[in-house]
N, C-alpha and C. Protein backbone atom coordinates (compact mmCIF):
# COMPACT_ATOMS: atom_id res chain seq x y z
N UNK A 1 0.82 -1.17 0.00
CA UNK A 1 0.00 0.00 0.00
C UNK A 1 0.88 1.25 0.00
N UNK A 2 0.36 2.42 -0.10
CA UNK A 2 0.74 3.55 0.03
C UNK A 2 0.14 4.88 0.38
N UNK A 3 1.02 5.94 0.23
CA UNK A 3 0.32 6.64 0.63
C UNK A 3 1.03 8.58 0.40
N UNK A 4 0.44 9.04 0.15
CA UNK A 4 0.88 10.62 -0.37
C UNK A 4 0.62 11.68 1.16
N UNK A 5 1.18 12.02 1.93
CA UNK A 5 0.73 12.75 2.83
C UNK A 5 0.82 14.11 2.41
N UNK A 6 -0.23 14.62 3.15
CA UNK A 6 -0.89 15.94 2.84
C UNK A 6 -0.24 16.71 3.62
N UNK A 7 -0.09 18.19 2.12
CA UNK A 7 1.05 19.12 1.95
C UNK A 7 0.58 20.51 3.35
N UNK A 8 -0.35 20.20 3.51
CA UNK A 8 -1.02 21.37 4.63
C UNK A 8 -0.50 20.78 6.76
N UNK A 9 -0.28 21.67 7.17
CA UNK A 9 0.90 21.62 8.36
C UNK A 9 -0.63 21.57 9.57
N UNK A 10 -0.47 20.93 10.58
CA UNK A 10 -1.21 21.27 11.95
C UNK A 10 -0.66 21.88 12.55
N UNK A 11 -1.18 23.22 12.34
CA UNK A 11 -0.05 24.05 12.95
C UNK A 11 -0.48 24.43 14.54
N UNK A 12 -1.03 23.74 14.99
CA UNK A 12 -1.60 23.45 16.58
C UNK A 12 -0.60 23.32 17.13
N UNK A 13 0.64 22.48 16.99
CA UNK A 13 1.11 21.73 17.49
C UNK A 13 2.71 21.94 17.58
N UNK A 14 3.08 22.53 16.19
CA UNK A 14 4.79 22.47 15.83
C UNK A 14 4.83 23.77 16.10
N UNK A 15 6.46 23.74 15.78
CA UNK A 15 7.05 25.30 15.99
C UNK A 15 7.21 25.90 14.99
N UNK A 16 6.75 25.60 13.68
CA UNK A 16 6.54 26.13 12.58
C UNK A 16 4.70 26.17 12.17
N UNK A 17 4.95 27.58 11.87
CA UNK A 17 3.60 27.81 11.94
C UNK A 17 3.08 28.57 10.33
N UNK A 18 3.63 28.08 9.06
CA UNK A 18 3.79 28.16 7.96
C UNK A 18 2.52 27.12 7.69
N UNK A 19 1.31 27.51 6.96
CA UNK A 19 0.34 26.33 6.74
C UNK A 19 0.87 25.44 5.94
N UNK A 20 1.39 25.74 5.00
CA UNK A 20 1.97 24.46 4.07
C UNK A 20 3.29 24.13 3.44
N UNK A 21 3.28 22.82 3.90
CA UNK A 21 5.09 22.55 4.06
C UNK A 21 5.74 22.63 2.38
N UNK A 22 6.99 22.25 2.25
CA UNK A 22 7.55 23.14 1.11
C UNK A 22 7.65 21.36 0.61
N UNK A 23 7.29 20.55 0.40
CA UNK A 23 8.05 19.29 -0.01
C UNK A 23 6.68 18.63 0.27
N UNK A 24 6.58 17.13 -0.52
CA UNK A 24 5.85 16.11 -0.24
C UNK A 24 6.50 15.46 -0.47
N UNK A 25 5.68 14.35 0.53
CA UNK A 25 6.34 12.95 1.06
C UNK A 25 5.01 12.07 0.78
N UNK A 26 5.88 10.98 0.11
CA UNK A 26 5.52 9.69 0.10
C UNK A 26 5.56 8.05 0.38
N UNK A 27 5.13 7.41 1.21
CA UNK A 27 5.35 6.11 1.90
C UNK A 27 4.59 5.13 1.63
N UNK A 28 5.34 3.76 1.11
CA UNK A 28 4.96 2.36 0.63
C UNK A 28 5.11 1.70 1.88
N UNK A 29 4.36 1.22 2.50
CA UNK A 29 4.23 0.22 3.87
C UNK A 29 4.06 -1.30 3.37
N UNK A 30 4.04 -2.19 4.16
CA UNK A 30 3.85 -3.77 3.89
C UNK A 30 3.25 -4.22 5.16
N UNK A 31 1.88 -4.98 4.59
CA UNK A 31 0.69 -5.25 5.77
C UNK A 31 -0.52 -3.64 6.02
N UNK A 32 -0.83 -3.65 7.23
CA UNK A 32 -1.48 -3.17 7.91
C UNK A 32 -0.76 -1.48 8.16
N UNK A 33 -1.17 -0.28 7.73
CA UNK A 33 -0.64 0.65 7.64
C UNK A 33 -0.34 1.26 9.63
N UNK A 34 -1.68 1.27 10.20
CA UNK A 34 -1.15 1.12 11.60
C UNK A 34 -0.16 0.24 12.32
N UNK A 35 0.48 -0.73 11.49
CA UNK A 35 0.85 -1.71 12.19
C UNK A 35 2.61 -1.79 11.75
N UNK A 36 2.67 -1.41 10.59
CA UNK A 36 3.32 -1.44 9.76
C UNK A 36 4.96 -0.83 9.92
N UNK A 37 6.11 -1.43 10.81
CA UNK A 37 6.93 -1.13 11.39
C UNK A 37 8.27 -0.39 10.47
N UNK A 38 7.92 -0.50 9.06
CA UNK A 38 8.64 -0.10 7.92
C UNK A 38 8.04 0.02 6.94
N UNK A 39 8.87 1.25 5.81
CA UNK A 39 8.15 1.08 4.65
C UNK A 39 9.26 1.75 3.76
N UNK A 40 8.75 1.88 2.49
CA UNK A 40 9.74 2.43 1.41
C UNK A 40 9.26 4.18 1.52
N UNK A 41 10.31 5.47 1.48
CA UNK A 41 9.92 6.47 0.86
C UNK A 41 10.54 7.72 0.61
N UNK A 42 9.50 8.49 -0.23
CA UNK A 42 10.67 9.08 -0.37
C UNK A 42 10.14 11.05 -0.55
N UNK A 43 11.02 12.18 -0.68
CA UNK A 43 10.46 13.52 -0.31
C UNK A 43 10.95 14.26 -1.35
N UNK A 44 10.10 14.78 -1.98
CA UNK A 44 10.22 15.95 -3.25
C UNK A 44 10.08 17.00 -3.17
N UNK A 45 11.35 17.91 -3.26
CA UNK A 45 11.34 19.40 -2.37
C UNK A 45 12.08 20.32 -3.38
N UNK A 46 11.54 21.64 -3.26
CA UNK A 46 12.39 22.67 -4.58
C UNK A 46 13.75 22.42 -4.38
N UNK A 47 14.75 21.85 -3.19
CA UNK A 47 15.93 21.71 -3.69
C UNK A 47 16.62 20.18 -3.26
N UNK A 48 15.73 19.24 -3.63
CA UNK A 48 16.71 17.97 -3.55
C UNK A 48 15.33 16.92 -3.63
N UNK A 49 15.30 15.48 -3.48
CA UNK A 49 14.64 14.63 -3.67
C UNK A 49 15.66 12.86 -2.42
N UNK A 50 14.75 12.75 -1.42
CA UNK A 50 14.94 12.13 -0.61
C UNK A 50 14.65 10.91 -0.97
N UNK A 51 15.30 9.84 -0.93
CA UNK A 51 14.68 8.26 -0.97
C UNK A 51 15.22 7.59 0.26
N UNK A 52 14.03 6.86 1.09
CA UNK A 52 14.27 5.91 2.28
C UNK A 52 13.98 4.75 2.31
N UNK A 53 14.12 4.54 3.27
CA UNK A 53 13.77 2.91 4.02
C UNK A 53 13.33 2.64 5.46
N UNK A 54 12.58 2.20 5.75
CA UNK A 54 12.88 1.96 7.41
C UNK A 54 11.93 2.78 8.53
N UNK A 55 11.90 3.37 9.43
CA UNK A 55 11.12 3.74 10.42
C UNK A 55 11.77 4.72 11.17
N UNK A 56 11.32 6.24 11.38
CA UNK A 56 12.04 7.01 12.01
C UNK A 56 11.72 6.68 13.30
N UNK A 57 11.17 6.63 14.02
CA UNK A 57 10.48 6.19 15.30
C UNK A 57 9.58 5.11 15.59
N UNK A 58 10.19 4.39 16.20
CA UNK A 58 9.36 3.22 16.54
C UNK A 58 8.49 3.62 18.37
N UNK A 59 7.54 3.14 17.79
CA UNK A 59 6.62 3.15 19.18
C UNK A 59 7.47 2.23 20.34
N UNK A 60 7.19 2.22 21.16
CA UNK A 60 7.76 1.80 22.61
C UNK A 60 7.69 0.25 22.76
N UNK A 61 6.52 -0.40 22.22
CA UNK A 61 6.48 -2.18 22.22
C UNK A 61 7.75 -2.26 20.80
N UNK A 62 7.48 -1.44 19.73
CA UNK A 62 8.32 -1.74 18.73
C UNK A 62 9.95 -1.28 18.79
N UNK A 63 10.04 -0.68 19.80
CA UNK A 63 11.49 -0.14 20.31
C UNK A 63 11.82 -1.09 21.17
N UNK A 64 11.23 -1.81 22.09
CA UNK A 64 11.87 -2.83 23.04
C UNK A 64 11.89 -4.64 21.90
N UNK A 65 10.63 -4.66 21.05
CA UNK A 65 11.09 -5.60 20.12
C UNK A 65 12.11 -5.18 19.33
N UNK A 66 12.62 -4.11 18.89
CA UNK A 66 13.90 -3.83 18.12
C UNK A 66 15.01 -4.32 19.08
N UNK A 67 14.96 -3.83 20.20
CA UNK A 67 16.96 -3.78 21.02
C UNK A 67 16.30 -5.64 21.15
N UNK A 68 15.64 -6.22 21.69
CA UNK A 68 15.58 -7.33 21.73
C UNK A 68 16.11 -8.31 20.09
N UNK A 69 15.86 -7.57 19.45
CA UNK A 69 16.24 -8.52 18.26
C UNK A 69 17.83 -7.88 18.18
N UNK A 70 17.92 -6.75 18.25
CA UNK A 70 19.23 -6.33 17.74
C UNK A 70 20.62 -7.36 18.79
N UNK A 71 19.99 -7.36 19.84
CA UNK A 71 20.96 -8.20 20.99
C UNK A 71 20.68 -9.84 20.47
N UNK A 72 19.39 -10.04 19.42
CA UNK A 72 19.71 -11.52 19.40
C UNK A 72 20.56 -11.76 18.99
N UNK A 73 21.04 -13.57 18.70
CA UNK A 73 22.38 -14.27 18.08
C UNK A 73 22.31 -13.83 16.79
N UNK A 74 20.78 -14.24 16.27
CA UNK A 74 21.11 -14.44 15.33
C UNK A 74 20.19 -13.14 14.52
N UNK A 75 19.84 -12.56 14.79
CA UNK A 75 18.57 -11.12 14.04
C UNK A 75 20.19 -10.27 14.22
N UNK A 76 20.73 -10.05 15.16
CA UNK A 76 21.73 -9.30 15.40
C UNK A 76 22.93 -9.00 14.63
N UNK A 77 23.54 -10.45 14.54
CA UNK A 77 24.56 -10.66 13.22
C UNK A 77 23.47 -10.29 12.06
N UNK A 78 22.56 -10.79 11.93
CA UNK A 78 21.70 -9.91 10.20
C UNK A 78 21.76 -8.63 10.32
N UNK A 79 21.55 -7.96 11.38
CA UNK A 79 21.54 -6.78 11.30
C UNK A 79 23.02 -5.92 10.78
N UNK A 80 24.00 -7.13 12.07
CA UNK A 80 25.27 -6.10 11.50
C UNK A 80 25.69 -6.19 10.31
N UNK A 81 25.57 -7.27 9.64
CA UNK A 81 25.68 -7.80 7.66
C UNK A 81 24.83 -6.71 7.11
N UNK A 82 23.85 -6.58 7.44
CA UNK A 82 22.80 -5.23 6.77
C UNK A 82 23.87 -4.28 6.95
N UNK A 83 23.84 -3.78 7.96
CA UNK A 83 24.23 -2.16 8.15
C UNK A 83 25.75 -2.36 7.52
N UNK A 84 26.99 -3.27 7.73
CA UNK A 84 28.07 -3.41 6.98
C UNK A 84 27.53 -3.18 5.26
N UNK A 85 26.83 -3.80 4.95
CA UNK A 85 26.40 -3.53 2.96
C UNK A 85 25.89 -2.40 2.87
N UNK A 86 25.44 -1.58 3.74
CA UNK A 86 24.51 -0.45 3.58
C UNK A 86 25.66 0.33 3.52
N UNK A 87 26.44 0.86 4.86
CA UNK A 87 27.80 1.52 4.50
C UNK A 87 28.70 1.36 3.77
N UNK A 88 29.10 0.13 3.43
CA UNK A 88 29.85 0.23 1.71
C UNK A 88 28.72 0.40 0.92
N UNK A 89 27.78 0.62 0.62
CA UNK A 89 27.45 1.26 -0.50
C UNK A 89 27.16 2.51 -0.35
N UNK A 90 27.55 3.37 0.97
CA UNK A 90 28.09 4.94 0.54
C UNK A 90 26.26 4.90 1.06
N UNK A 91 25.64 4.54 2.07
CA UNK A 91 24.45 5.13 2.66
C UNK A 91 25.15 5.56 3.89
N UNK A 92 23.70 6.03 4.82
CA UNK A 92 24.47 6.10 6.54
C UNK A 92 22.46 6.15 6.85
N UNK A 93 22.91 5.28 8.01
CA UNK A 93 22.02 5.39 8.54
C UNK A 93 21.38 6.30 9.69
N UNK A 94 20.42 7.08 9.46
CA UNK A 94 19.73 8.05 10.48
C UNK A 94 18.92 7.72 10.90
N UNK A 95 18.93 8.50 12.28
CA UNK A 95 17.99 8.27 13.44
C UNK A 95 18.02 8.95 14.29
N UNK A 96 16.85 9.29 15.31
CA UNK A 96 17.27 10.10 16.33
C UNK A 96 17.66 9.28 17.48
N UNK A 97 18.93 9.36 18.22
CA UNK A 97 19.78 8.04 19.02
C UNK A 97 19.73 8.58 20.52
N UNK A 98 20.48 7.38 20.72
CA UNK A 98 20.62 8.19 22.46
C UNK A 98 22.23 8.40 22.61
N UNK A 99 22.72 8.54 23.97
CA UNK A 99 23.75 9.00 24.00
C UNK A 99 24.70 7.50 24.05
N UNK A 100 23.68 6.43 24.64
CA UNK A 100 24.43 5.35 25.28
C UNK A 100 23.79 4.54 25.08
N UNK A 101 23.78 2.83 24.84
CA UNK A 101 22.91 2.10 24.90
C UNK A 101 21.95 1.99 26.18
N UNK A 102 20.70 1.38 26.17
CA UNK A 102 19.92 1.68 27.25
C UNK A 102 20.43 0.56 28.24
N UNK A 103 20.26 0.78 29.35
CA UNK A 103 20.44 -0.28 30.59
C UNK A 103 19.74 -1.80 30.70
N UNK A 104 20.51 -2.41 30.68
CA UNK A 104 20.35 -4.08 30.59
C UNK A 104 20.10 -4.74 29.52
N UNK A 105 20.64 -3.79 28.55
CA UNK A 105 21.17 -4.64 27.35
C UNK A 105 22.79 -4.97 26.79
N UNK A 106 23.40 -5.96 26.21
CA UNK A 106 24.62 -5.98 26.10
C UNK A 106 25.49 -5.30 24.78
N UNK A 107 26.01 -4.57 25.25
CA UNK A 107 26.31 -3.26 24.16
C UNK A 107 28.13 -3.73 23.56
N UNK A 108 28.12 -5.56 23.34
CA UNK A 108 29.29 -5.43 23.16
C UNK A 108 28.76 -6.66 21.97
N UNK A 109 27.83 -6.94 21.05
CA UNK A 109 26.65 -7.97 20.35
C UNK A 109 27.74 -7.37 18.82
N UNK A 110 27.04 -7.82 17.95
CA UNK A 110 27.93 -7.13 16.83
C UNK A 110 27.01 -6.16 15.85
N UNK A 111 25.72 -6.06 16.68
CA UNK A 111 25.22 -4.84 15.72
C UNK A 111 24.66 -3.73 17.23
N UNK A 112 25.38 -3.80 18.25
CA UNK A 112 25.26 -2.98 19.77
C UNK A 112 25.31 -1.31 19.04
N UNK A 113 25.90 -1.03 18.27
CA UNK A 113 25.80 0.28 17.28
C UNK A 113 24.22 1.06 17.23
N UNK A 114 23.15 -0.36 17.50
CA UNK A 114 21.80 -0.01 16.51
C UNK A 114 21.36 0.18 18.20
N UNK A 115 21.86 -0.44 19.05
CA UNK A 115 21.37 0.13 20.19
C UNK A 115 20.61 1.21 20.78
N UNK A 116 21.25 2.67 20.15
CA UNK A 116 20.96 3.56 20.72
C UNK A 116 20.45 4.39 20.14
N UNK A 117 19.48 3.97 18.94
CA UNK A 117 18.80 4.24 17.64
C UNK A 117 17.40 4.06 18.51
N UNK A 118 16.56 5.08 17.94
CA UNK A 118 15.00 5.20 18.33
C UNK A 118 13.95 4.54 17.19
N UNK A 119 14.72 4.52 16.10
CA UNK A 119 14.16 4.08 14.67
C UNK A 119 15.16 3.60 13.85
N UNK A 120 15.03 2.48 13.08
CA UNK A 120 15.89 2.28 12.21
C UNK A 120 15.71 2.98 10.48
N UNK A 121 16.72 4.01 10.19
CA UNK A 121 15.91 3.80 8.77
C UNK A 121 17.53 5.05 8.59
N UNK A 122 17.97 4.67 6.71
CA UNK A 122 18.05 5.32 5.89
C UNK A 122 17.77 6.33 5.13
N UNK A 123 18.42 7.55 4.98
CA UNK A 123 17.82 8.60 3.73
C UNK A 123 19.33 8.76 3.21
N UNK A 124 18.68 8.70 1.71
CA UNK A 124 19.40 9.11 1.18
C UNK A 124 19.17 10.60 0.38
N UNK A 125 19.84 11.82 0.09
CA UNK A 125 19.50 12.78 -0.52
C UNK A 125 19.80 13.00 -1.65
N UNK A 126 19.63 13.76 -2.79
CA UNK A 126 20.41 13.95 -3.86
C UNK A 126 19.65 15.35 -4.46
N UNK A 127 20.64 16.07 -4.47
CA UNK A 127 19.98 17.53 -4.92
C UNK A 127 19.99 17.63 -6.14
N UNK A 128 20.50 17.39 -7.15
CA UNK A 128 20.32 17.41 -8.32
C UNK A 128 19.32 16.61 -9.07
N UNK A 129 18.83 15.61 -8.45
CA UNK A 129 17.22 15.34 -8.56
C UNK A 129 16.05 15.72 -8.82
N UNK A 130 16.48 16.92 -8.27
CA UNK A 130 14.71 17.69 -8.38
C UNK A 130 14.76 18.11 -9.77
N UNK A 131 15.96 18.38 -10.29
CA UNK A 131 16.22 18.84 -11.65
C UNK A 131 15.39 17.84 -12.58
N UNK A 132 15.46 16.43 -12.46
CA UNK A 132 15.77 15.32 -13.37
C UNK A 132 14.28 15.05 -12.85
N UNK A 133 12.78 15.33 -12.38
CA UNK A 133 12.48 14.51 -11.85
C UNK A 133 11.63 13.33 -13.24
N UNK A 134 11.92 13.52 -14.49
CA UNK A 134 11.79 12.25 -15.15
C UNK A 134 12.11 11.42 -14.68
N UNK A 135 13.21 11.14 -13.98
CA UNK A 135 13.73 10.31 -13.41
C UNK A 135 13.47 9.61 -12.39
N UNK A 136 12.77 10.35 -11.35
CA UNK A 136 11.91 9.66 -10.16
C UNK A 136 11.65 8.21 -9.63
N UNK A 137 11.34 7.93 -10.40
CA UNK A 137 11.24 6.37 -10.66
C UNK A 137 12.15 5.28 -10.78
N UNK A 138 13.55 5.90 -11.84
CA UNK A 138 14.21 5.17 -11.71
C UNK A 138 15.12 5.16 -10.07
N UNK A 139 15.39 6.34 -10.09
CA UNK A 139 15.97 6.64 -8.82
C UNK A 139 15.18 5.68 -7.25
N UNK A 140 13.72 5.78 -7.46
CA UNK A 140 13.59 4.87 -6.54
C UNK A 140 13.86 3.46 -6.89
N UNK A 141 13.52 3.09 -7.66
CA UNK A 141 13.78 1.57 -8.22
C UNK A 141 15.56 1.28 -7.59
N UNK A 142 16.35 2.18 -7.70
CA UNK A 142 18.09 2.30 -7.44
C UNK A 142 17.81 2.36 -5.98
N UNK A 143 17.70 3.07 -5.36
CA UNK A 143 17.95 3.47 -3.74
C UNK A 143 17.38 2.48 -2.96
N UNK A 144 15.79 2.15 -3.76
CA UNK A 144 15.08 0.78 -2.50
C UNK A 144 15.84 -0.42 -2.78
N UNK A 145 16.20 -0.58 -3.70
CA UNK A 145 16.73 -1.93 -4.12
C UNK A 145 17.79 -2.11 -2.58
N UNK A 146 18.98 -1.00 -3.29
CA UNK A 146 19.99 -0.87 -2.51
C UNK A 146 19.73 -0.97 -0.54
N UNK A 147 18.79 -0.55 -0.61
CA UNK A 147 18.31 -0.07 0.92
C UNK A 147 16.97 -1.68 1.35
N UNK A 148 16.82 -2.26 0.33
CA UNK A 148 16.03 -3.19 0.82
C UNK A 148 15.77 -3.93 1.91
N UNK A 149 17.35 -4.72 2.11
CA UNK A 149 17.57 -5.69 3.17
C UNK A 149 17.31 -5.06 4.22
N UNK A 150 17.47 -3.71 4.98
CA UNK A 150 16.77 -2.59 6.38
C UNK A 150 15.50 -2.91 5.96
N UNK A 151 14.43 -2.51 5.26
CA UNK A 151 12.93 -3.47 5.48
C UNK A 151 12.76 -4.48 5.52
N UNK A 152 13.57 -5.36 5.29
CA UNK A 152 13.27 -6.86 5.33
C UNK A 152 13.63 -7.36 6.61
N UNK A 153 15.00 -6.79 7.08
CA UNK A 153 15.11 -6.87 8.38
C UNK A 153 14.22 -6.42 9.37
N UNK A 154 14.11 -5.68 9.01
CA UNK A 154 13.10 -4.89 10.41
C UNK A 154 11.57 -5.45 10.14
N UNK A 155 11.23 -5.95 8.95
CA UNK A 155 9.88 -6.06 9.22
C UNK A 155 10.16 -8.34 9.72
N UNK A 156 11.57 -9.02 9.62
CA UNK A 156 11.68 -9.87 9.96
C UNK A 156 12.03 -9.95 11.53
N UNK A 157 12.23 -8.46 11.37
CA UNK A 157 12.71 -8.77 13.34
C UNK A 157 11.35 -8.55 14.32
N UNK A 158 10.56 -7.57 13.59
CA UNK A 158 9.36 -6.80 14.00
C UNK A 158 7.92 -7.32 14.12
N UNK A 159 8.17 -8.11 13.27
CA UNK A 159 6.81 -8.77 12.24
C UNK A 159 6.87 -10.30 11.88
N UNK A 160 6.90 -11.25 12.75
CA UNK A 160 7.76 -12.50 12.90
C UNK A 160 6.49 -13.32 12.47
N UNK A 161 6.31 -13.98 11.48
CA UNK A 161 5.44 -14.89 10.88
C UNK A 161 5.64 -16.41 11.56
């Protein structure tokens, strides 16, 4: 599924009080859109064009199922194989983190890095994009590919069949 979110701001709430934001964003989820712990997407703005992966914030059951998988044997090593292919291919992964891993987990695992991550997810930017946006398409077809295995992980660590 998907989904186009709307270009008009609640401005109730933020510290920007501009009714309508300068960029749209768009997100491909898998399953249940409430439920849905990852997705593909990406942001079209007068000066650059964003493609992602992954979850900026995970809710609190989905943040304690994340460090729980990230400390497993074996979700853990997948993870660190993910994030090792993701950084050689010239991504980085963002998030808003903490300073330290949280207390009573073991921060010495081989993906203990993802620890102190609130969300797992990728952006990538490219400003010369907005120029090209014929291109749109291909560019996502390139970036999700590349960025895949972070949804597959997370919706295999998250979303356990």
């Amino acid at each position: 599924m998907g989904s186009i979110f709307r270009i008009n701001r609640d401005v109730r709430f933020g510290r920007d009080k501009r009714p309508y934001k300068e960029y749209i964003d768009c997100w491909f989820w898998e399953g249940e859109r409430k439920t849905a712990p990852s997705g593909f997407f990406f942001r079209v703005s007068p000066d650059f064009i964003a493609f992602g992966v992954g979850c900026r914030v995970f809710d609190r059951e989905s943040l304690e199922a994340f460090r729980r998988a990230v400390v497993s044997p074996h979700q853990g090593r997948k993870l660190a194989e993910v994030g090792e292919q993701v950084d050689a291919d010239g991504y980085e992964f963002a998030s808003d983190y903490f300073v330290r891993a949280p207390r009573g987990y073991d921060d010495s695992v081989p993906a203990a890095r993802f620890l102190k991550h609130r969300g797992l997810y990728v952006e990538h930017r490219e400003a010369d994009a907005a120029a090209n946006a014929e291109y749109l398409l291909d560019l996502c077809v390139l970036h999700w590919q590349a960025l895949a295995p972070v949804h597959r992980w997370i919706q295999s660590a998250l979303c356990p069949r």
